[in-house]
Protein backbone atom coordinates (compact mmCIF):
# COMPACT_ATOMS: atom_id res chain seq x y z
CA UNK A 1 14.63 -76.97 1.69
CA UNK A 2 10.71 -76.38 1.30
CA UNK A 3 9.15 -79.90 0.80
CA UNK A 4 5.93 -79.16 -0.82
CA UNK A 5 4.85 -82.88 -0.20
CA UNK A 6 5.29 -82.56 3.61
CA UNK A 7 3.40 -78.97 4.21
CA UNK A 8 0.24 -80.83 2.37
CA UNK A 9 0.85 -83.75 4.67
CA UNK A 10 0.92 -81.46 7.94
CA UNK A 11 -1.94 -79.36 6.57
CA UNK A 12 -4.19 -82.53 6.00
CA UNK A 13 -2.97 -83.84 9.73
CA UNK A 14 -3.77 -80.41 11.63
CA UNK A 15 -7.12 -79.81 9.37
CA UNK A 16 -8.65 -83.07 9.45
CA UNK A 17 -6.81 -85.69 11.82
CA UNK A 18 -5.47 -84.38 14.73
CA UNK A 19 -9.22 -83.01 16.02
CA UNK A 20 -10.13 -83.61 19.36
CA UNK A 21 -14.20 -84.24 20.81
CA UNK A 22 -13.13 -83.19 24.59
CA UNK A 23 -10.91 -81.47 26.89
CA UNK A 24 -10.29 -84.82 28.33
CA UNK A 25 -8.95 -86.59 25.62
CA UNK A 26 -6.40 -83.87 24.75
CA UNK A 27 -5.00 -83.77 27.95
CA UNK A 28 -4.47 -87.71 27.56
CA UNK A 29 -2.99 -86.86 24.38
CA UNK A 30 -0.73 -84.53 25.47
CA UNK A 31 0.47 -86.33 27.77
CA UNK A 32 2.00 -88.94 25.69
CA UNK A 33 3.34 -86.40 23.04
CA UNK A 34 4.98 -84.70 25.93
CA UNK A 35 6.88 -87.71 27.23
CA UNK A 36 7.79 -88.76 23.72
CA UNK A 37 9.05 -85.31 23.48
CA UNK A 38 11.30 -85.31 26.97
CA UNK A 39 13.06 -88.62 25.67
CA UNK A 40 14.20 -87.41 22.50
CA UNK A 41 15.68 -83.69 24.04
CA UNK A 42 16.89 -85.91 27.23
CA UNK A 43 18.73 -87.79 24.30
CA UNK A 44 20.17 -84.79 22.23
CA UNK A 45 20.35 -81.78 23.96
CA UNK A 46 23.14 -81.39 26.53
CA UNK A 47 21.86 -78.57 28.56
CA UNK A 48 18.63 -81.27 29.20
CA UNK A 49 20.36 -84.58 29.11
CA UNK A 50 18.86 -87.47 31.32
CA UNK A 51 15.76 -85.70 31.87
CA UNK A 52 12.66 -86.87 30.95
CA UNK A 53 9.93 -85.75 33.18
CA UNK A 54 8.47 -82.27 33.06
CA UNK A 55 9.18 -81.59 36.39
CA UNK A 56 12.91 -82.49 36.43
CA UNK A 57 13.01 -79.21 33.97
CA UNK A 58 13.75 -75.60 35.26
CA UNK A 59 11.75 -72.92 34.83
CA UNK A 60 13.01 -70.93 32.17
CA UNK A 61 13.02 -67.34 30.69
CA UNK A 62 14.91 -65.53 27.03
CA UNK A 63 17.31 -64.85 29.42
CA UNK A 64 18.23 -68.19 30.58
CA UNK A 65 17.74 -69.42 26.82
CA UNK A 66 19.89 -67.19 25.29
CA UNK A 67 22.95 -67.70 28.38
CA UNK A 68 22.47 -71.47 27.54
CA UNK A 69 22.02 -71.04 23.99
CA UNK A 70 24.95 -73.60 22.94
CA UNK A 71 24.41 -76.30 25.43
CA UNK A 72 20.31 -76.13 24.91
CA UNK A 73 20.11 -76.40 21.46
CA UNK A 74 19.57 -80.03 20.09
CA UNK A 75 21.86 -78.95 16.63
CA UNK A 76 24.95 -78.13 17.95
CA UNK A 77 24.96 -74.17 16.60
CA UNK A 78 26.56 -71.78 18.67
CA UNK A 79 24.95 -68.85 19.76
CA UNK A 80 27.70 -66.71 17.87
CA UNK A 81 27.17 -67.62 14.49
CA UNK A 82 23.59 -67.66 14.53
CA UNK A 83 23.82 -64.13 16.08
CA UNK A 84 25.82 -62.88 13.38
CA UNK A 85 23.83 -64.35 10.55
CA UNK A 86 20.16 -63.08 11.77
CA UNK A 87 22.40 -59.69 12.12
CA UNK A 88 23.67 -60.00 8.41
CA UNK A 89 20.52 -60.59 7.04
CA UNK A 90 19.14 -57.54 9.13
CA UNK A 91 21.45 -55.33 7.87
CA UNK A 92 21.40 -56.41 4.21
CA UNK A 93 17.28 -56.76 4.33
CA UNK A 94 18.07 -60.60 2.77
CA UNK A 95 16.32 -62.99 5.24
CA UNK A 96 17.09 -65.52 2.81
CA UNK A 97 20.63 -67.63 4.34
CA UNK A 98 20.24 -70.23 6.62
CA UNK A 99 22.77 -72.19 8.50
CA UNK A 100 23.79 -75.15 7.43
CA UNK A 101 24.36 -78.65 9.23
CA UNK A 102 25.15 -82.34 9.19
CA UNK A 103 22.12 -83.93 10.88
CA UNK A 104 23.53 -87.18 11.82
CA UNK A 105 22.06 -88.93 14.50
CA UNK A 106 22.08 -86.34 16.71
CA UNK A 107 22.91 -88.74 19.94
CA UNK A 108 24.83 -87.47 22.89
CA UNK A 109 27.53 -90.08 24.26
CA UNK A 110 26.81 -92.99 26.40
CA UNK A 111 26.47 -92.40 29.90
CA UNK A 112 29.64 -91.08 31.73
CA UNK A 113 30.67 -86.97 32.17
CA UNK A 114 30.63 -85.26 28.57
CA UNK A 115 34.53 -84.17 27.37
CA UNK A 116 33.02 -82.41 24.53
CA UNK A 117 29.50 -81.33 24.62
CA UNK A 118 29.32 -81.82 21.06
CA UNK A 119 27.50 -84.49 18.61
CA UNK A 120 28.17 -87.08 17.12
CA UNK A 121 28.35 -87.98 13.36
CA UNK A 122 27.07 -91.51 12.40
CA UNK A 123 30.11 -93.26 10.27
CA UNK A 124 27.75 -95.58 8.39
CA UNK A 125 24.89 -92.65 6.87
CA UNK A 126 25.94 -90.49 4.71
CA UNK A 127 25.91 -87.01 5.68
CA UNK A 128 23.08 -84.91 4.08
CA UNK A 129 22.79 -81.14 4.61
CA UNK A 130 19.84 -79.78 6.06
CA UNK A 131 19.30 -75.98 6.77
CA UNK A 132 17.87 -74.01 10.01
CA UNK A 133 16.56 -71.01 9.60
CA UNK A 134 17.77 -68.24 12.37
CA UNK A 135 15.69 -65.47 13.42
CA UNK A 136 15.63 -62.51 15.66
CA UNK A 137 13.34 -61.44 18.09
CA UNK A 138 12.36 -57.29 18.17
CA UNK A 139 13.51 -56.97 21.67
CA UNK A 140 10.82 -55.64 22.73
CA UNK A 141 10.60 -57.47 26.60
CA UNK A 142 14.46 -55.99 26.58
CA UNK A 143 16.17 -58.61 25.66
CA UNK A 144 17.02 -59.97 21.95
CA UNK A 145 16.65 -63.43 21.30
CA UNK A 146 17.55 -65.85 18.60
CA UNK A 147 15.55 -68.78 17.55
CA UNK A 148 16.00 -71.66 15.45
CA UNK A 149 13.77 -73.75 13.44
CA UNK A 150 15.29 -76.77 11.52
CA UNK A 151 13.74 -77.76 7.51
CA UNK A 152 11.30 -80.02 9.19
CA UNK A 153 9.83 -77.90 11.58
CA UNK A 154 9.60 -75.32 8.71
CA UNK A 155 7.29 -77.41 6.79
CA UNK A 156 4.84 -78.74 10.56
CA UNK A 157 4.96 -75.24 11.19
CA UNK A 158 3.79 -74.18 7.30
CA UNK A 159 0.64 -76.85 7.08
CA UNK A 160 -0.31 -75.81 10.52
CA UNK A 161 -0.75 -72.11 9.58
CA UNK A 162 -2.49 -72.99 6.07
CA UNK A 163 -4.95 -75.24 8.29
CA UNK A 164 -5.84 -72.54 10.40
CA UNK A 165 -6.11 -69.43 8.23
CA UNK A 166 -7.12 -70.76 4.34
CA UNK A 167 -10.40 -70.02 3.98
CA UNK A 168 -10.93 -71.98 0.76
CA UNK A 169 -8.86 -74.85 1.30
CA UNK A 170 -5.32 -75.26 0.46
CA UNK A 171 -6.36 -75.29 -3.73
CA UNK A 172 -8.03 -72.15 -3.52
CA UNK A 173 -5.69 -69.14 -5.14
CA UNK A 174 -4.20 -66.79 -2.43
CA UNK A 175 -2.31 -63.00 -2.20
CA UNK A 176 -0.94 -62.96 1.19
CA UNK A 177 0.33 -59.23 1.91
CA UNK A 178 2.31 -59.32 5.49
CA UNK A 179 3.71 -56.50 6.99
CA UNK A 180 6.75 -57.10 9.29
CA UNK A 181 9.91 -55.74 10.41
CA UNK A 182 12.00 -58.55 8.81
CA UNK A 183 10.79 -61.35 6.06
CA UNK A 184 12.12 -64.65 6.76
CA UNK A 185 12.23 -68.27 4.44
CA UNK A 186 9.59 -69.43 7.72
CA UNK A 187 7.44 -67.32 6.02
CA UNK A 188 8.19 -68.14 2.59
CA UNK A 189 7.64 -71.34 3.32
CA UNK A 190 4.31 -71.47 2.58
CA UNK A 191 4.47 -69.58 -0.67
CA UNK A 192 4.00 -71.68 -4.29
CA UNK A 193 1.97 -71.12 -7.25
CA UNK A 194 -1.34 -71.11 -5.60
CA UNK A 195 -0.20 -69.40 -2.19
CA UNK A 196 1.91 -66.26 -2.41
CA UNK A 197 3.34 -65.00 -0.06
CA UNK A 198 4.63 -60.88 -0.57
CA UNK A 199 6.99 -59.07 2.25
CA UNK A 200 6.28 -55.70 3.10
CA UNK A 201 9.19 -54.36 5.07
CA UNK A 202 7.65 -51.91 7.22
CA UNK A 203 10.86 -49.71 7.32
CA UNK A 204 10.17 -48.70 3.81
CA UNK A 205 7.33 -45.57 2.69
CA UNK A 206 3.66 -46.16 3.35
CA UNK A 207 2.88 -44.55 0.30
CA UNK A 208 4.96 -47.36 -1.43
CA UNK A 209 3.24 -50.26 -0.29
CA UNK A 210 0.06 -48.28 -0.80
CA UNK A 211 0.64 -48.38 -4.43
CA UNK A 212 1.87 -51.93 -4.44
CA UNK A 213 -1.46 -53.10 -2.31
CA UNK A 214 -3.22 -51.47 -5.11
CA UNK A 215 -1.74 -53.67 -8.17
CA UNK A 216 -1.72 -56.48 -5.51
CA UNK A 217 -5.05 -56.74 -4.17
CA UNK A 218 -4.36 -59.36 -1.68
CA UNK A 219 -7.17 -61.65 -0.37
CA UNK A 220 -5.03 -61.90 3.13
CA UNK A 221 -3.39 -58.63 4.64
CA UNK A 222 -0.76 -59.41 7.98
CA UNK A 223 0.43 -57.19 9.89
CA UNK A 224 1.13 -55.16 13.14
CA UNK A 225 -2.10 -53.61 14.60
CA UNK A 226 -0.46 -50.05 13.94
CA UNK A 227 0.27 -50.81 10.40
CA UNK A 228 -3.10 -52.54 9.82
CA UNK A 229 -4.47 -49.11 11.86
CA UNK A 230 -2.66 -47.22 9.24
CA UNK A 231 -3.47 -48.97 6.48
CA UNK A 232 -7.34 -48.34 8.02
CA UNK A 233 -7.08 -44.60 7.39
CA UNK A 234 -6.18 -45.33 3.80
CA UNK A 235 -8.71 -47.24 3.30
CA UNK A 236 -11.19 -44.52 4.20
CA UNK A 237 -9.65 -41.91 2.71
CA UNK A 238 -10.12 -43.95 -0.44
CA UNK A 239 -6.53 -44.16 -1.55
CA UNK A 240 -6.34 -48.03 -0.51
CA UNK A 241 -8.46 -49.95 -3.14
CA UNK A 242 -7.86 -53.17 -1.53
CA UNK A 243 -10.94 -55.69 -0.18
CA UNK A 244 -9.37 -58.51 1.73
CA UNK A 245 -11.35 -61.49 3.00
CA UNK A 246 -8.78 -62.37 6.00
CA UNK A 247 -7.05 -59.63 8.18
CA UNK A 248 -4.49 -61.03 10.69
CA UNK A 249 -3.49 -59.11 13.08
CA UNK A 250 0.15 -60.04 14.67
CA UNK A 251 2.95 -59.20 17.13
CA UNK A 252 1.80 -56.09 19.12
CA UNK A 253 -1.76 -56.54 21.22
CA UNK A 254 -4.61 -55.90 19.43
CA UNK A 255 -6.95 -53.45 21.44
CA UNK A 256 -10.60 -53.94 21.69
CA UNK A 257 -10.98 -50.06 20.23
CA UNK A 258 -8.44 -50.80 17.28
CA UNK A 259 -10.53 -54.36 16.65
CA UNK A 260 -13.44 -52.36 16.12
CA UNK A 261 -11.84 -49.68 13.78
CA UNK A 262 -10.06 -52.27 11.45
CA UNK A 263 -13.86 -54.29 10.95
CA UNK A 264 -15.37 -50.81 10.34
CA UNK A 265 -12.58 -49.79 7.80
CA UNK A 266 -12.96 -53.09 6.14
CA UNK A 267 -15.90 -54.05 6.47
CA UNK A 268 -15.47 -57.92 8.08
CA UNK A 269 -17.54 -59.02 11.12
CA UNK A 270 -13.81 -60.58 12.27
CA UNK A 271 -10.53 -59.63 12.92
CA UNK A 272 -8.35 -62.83 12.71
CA UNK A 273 -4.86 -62.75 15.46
CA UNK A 274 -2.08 -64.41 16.04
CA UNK A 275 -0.50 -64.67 19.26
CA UNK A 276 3.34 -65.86 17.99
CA UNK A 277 6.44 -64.85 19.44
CA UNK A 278 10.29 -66.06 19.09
CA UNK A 279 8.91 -68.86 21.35
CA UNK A 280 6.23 -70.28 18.77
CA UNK A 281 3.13 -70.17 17.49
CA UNK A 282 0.77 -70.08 20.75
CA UNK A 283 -2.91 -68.92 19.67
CA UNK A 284 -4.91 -67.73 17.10
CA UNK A 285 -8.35 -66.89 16.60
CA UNK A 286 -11.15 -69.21 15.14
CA UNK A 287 -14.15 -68.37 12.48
CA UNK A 288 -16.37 -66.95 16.01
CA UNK A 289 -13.30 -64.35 16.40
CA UNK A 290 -12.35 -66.05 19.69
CA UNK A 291 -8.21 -66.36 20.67
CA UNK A 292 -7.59 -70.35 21.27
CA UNK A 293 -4.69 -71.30 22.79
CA UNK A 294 -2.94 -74.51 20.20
CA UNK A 295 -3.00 -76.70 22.50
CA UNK A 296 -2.48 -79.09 19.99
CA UNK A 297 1.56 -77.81 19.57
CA UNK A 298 1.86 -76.63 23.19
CA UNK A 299 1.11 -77.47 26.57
CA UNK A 300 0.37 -74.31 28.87
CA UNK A 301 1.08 -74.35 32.53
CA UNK A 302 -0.84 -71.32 33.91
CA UNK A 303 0.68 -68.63 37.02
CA UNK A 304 -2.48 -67.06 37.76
CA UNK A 305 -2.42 -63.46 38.80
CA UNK A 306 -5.85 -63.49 40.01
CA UNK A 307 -8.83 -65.75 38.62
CA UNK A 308 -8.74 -65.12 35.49
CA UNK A 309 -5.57 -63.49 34.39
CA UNK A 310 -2.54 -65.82 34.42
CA UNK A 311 1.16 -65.82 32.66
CA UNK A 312 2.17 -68.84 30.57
CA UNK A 313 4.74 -71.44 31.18
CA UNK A 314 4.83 -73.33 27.54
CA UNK A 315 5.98 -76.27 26.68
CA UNK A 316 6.03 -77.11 22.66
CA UNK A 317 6.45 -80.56 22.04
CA UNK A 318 6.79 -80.26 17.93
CA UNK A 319 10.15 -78.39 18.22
CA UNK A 320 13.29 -80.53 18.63
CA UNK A 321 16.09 -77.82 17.45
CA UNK A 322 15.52 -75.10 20.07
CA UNK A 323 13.63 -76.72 22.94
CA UNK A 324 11.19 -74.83 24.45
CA UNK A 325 10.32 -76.29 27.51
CA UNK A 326 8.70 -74.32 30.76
CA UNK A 327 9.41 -71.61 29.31
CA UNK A 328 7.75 -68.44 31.64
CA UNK A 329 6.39 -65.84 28.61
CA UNK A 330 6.04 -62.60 30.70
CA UNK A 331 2.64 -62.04 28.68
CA UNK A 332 -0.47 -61.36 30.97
CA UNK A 333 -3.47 -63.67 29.07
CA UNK A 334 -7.25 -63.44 30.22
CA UNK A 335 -9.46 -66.12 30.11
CA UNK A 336 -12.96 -65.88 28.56
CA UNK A 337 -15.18 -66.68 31.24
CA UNK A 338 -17.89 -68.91 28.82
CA UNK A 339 -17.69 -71.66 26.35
CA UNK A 340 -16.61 -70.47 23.20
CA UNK A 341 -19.39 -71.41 20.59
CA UNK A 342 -17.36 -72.71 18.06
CA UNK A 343 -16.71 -75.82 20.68
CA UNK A 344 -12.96 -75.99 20.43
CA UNK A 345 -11.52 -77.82 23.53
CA UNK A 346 -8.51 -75.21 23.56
CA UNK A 347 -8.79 -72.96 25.82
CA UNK A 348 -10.42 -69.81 25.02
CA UNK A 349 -8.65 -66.41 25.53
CA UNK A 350 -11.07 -63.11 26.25
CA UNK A 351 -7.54 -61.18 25.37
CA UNK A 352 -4.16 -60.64 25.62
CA UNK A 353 -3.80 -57.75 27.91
CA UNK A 354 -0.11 -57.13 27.77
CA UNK A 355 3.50 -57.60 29.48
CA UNK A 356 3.72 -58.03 32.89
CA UNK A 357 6.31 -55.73 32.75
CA UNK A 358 4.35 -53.58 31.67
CA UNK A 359 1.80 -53.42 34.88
CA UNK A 360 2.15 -49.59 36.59
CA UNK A 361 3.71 -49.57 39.72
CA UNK A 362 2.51 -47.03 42.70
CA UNK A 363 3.31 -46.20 46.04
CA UNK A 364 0.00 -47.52 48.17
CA UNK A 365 -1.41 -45.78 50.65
CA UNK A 366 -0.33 -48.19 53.52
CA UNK A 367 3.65 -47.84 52.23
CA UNK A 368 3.72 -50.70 49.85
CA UNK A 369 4.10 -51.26 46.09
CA UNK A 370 1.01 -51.49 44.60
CA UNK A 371 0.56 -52.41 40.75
CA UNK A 372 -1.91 -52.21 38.64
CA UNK A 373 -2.91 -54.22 35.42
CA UNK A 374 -2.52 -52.73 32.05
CA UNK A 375 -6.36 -52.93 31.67
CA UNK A 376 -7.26 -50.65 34.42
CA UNK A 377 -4.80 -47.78 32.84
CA UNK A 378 -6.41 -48.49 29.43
CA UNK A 379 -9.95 -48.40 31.06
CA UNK A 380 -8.93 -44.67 32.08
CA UNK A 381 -8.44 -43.53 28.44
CA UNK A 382 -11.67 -45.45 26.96
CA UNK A 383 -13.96 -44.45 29.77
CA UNK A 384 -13.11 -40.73 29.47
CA UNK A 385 -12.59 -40.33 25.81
CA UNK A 386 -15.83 -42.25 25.00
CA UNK A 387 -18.13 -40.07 27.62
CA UNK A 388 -16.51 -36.72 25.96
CA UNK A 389 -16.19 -37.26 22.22
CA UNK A 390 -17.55 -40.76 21.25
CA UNK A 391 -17.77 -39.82 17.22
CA UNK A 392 -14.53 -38.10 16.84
CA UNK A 393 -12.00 -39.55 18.90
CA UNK A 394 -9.38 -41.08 16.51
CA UNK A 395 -8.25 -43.92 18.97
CA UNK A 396 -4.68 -43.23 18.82
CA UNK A 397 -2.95 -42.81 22.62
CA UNK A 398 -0.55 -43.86 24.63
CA UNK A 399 0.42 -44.24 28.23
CA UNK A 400 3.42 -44.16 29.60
CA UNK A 401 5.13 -44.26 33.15
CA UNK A 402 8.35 -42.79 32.96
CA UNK A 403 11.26 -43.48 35.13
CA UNK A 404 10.00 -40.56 37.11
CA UNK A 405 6.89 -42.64 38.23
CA UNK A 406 4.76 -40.25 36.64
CA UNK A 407 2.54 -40.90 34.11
CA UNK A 408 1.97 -38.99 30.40
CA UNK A 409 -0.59 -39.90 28.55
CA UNK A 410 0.16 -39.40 24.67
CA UNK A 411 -2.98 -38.11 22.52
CA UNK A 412 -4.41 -35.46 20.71
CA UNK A 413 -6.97 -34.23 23.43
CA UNK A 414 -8.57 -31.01 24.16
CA UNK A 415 -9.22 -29.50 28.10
CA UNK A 416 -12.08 -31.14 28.43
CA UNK A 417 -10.53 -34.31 27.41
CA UNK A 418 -7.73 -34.29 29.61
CA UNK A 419 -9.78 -33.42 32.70
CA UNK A 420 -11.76 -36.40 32.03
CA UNK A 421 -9.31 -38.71 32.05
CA UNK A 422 -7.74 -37.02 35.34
CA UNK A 423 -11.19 -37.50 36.92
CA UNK A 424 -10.59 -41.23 36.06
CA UNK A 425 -6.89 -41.82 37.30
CA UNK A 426 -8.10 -40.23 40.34
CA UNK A 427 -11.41 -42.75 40.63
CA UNK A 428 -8.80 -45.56 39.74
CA UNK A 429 -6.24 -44.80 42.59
CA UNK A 430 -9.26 -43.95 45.29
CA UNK A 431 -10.32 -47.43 44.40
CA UNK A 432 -6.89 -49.39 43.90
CA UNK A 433 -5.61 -47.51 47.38
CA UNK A 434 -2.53 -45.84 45.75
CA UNK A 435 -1.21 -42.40 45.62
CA UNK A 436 -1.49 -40.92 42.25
CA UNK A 437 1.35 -39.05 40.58
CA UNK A 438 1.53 -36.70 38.50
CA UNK A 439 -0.06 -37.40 34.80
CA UNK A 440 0.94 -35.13 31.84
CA UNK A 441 -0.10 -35.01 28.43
CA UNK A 442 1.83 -34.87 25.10
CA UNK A 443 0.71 -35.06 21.09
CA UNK A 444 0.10 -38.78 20.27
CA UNK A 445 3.32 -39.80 18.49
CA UNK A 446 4.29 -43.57 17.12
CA UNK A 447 8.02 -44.25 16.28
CA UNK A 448 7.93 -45.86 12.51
CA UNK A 449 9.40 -49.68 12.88
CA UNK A 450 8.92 -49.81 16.28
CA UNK A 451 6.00 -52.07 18.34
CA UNK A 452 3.33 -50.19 18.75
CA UNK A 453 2.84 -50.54 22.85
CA UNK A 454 -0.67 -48.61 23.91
CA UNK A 455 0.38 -49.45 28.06
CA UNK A 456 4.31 -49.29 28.44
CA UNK A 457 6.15 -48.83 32.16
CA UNK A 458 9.71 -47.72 32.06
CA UNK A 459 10.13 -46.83 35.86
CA UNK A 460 11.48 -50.20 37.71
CA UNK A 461 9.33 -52.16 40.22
CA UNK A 462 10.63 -51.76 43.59
């Protein structure tokens, strides 16, 4: 159930209240939502029960979460039926059905070994449904996951987005176009007679939604950064008719190249992005184009891969149905090295480079494994591609190592093209002390419904 009342509550909270003058007194106020937090999953989730410091919790991954789906969960849904409802609604394309409980108070038994890890039902209240919307992950880190996200967390989650991305305030009249692989009542959450909301299932014809931009003439346009890419070309071509005020770029990395193509196309000094995944909303961009972490949702331990580059360990202290608590993203995040100059206290990102997974892996010269960020791989493509044919380059490519350990590189390029970037892998394993393999090339070529993935590695780290 949508409350309209609490969405303008939320939106008012995140736009106005909750603001923060320094680093220092966010921290202090995350600590305190954090332990709040720990005592109420301590109380109702009996994967987590008793604990209620961070540091009693494991470090997780999907992998655990989805093993310990039943037990972790705070609702008492088993992993089961939510699978086979997000795998309905797949199939049918109706993201509409959500699973239905009997919230209750939600209270695991008095102290003493659990017979039945299951909760209770207050005798006194009367039992009131309340839905939780299931959704599925792409898979795309190689394992599917499932997340849930209870009516109330619906509606924080709906004001928090509307604070962050209405750029006339929540009265103004808004056409939100958003392409994804799978609508879902989260989104349509935010949708009523003001703010519309309009699915564009990217399974279905381009020339389709082309037409129905056209009538639509949305003032925000979501999507995929191959879709937006797409969408680009249209535009220049003339056969999209569409002038947008906010683009938001979402779910696949958003390349500095591809950034510059989309402002071009569109003609906006920013490209907005959001940096959301099954495990929550974790960064978007502010009015200066800059990636904040929301640090006023989640708390971010950081693994740091050298000084700057680090993987995230969240912790989201708003959501009570599917905990999320040191959770271990295997995203590689960069930090900008200067104040941002809108003077957030969130942390400011210079970019999501990529998967971890996703960093090449070479024999070095002294014997050992030796990887090598997704950056430097890019960096091989841009430097060569921008010496040889800065104006007509299109910008599409892809780079692959195969299970092989060799490397193709996917794009339309001539001889002269190719031996250019050769020259650079060569440069880049002289200087990274690694024997280069072999790199082919192949005709650029993006699956349709698929993430688009500019640095992928399919051969296993030793």
């Amino acid at each position: 159930m949508i409350d309209r009342l609490m969405v303008l509550k939320h939106y008012i909270y995140y736009k106005y209240i909750r603001t923060f003058r320094s680093r220092r007194a966010l921290e202090c106020w995350q600590r305190k939502k954090i332990s709040a937090h720990l005592k109420y999953v301590a109380a109702h989730s009996p994967l987590y029960r008793g604990k209620i410091s961070l540091e009693e919790y494991p470090v997780i991954d999907k992998a655990y979460m989805m093993k310990h789906f039943d037990r972790l969960n705070t609702a008492g849904i088993r992993r089961k039926d939510a699978a086979a409802l997000a795998v309905k609604a797949e199939k049918d394309r109706d993201f509409s059905p959500k699973l239905q409980i009997s919230p209750g108070p939600h209270t695991l038994k008095s102290p003493g070994k659990l017979r039945n890890p299951q909760f209770l039902r207050s005798p006194r209240l009367p039992q009131r449904k309340t839905g939780i919307t299931v959704g599925l992950s792409s898979g795309t880190s190689g394992l599917q996951g499932l997340f849930l996200v209870s009516d109330r967390e619906k509606n924080q989650w709906a004001g928090y987005i509307l604070a962050r991305f209405l750029d006339r305030g929540i009265m103004g009249s808004y056409d939100t176009a958003f392409f994804m692989r799978a609508d879902s009542n989260l989104y349509q959450a935010v949708s009523s007679k003001n703010i519309r909301f309009h699915f564009f299932d990217i399974y279905r014809s381009m020339e389709e939604h082309i037409k129905r931009l056209n009538r639509l003439k949305p003032q925000i346009l979501a999507g995929q950064p191959s879709v937006l890419l797409l969408l680009a070309e249209k535009k220049r071509r003339g056969e999209l008719e569409i002038h947008p005020r906010t683009i938001i770029s979402i779910a696949e990395v958003l390349e500095k190249e591809d950034e510059r193509r989309l402002k071009e196309a569109f003609e906006l000094p920013v490209i907005h992005q959001v940096y959301q995944c099954t495990e929550g909303c974790l960064a978007s961009t502010c009015p200066r184009g800059t990636l904040h972490l929301h640090e006023n949702i989640v708390h971010i331990d950081r693994e740091y891969l050298d000084k700057r580059r680090f993987i995230p360990v969240i912790t989201d202290f708003e959501r009570r149905t599917q905990p999320i608590i040191r959770y271990r993203l295997n995203d590689i995040l960069v930090e900008k090295g200067t104040p941002c100059p809108c003077g957030s206290p969130f942390l400011a990102l210079k970019k999501i480079e990529g998967r971890e997974d996703d960093m090449f892996s070479f024999s070095g010269i002294d014997g050992q494994e030796k990887r090598v960020f997704p950056d430097f791989i890019r960096r091989c493509i841009l430097f060569a591609a921008d010496e040889v044919i800065p104006s007509k380059w299109t910008g599409e490519y892809r780079v692959v190592q195969e299970m092989d350990g060799n490397i193709t590189v996917y794009a339309d390029f001539k001889e002269q093209q190719k031996q250019r970037v050769l020259k650079e892998f060569t440069v880049l394993a002289r200087d990274q002390k690694f024997i280069l393999p072999k790199v082919r090339f192949a005709p650029y070529l993006q699956e349709q419904g698929r993430k688009m993935k500019r640095i992928e590695r399919k051969v296993p780290h030793r």
